[in-house]
Protein backbone atom coordinates (compact mmCIF):
# COMPACT_ATOMS: atom_id res chain seq x y z
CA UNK A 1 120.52 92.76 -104.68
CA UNK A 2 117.73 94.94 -106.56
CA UNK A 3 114.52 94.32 -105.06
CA UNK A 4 112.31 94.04 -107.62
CA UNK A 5 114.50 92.16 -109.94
CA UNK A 6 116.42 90.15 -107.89
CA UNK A 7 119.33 91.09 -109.98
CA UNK A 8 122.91 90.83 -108.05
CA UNK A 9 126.42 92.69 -109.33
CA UNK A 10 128.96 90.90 -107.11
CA UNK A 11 133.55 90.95 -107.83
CA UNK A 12 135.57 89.13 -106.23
CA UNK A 13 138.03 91.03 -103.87
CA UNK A 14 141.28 90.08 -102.04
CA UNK A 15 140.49 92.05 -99.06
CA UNK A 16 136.97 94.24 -98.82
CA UNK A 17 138.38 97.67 -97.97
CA UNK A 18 136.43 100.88 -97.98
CA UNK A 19 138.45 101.29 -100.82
CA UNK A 20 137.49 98.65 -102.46
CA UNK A 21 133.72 99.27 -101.59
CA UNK A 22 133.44 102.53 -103.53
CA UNK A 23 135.29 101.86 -106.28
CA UNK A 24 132.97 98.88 -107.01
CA UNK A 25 130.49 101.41 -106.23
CA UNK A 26 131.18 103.57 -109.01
CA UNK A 27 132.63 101.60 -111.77
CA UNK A 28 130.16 98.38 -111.66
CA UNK A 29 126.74 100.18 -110.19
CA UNK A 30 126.70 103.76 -110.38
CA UNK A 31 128.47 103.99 -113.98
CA UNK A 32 126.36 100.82 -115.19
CA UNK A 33 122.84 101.16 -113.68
CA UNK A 34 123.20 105.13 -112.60
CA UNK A 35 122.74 106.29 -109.38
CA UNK A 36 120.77 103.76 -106.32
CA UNK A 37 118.03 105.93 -104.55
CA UNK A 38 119.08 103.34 -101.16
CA UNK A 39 122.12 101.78 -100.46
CA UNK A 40 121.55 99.05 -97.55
CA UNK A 41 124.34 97.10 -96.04
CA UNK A 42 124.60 95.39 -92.76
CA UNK A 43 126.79 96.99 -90.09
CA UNK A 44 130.87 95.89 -91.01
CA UNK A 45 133.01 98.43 -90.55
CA UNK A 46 134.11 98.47 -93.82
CA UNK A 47 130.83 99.12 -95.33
CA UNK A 48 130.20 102.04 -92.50
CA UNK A 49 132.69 104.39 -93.03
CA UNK A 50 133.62 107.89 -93.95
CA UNK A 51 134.74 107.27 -97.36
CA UNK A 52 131.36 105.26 -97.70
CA UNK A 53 129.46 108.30 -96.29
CA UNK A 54 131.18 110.57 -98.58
CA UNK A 55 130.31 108.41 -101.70
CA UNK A 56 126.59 108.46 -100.54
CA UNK A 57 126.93 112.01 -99.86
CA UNK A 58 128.40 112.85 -103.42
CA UNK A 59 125.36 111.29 -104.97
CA UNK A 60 122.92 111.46 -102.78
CA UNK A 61 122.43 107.98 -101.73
CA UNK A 62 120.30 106.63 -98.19
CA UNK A 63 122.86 104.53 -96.61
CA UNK A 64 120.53 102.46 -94.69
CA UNK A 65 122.00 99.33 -92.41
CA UNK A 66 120.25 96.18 -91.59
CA UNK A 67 119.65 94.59 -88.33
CA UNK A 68 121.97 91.37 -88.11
CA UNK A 69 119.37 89.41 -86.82
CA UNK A 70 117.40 90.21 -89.99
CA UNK A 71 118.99 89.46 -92.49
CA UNK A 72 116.23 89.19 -94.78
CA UNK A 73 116.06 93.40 -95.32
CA UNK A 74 118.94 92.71 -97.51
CA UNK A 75 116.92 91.16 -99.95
CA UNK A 76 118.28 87.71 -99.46
């Protein structure tokens, strides 16, 4: 979810990998919308990862993670 738009990019997956993850990363946000200064997720293992790290590394991305108690941070 953007935060000052509201706006929401969502696929539907068979399984959420890591995998997965980044590659919806890069083809439906990054090569769409460019490059997120904040990337906030809550704490799933599959969203905390090294491949994850490595994306936000590669283009300079905060990986932030909400408190699941919270859940409102995540712009819901």
């Amino acid at each position: 979810i953007d935060y000052f738009t509201k706006w929401i990019e969502a696929i539907t997956l068979a399984s959420v990998t890591a995998k997965a993850v980044a590659r919806f990363l890069k083809r439906d946000i990054i090569a769409l919308y460019g490059v997120p200064a904040t990337l906030i997720t809550d704490n799933a293992k599959n969203l905390n990862n090294k491949l994850i790290d490595e994306l936000c590394a590669q283009f300079k991305i905060l990986h932030r993670n909400s408190s699941p108690y919270h859940s409102q941070m995540n712009g819901g």
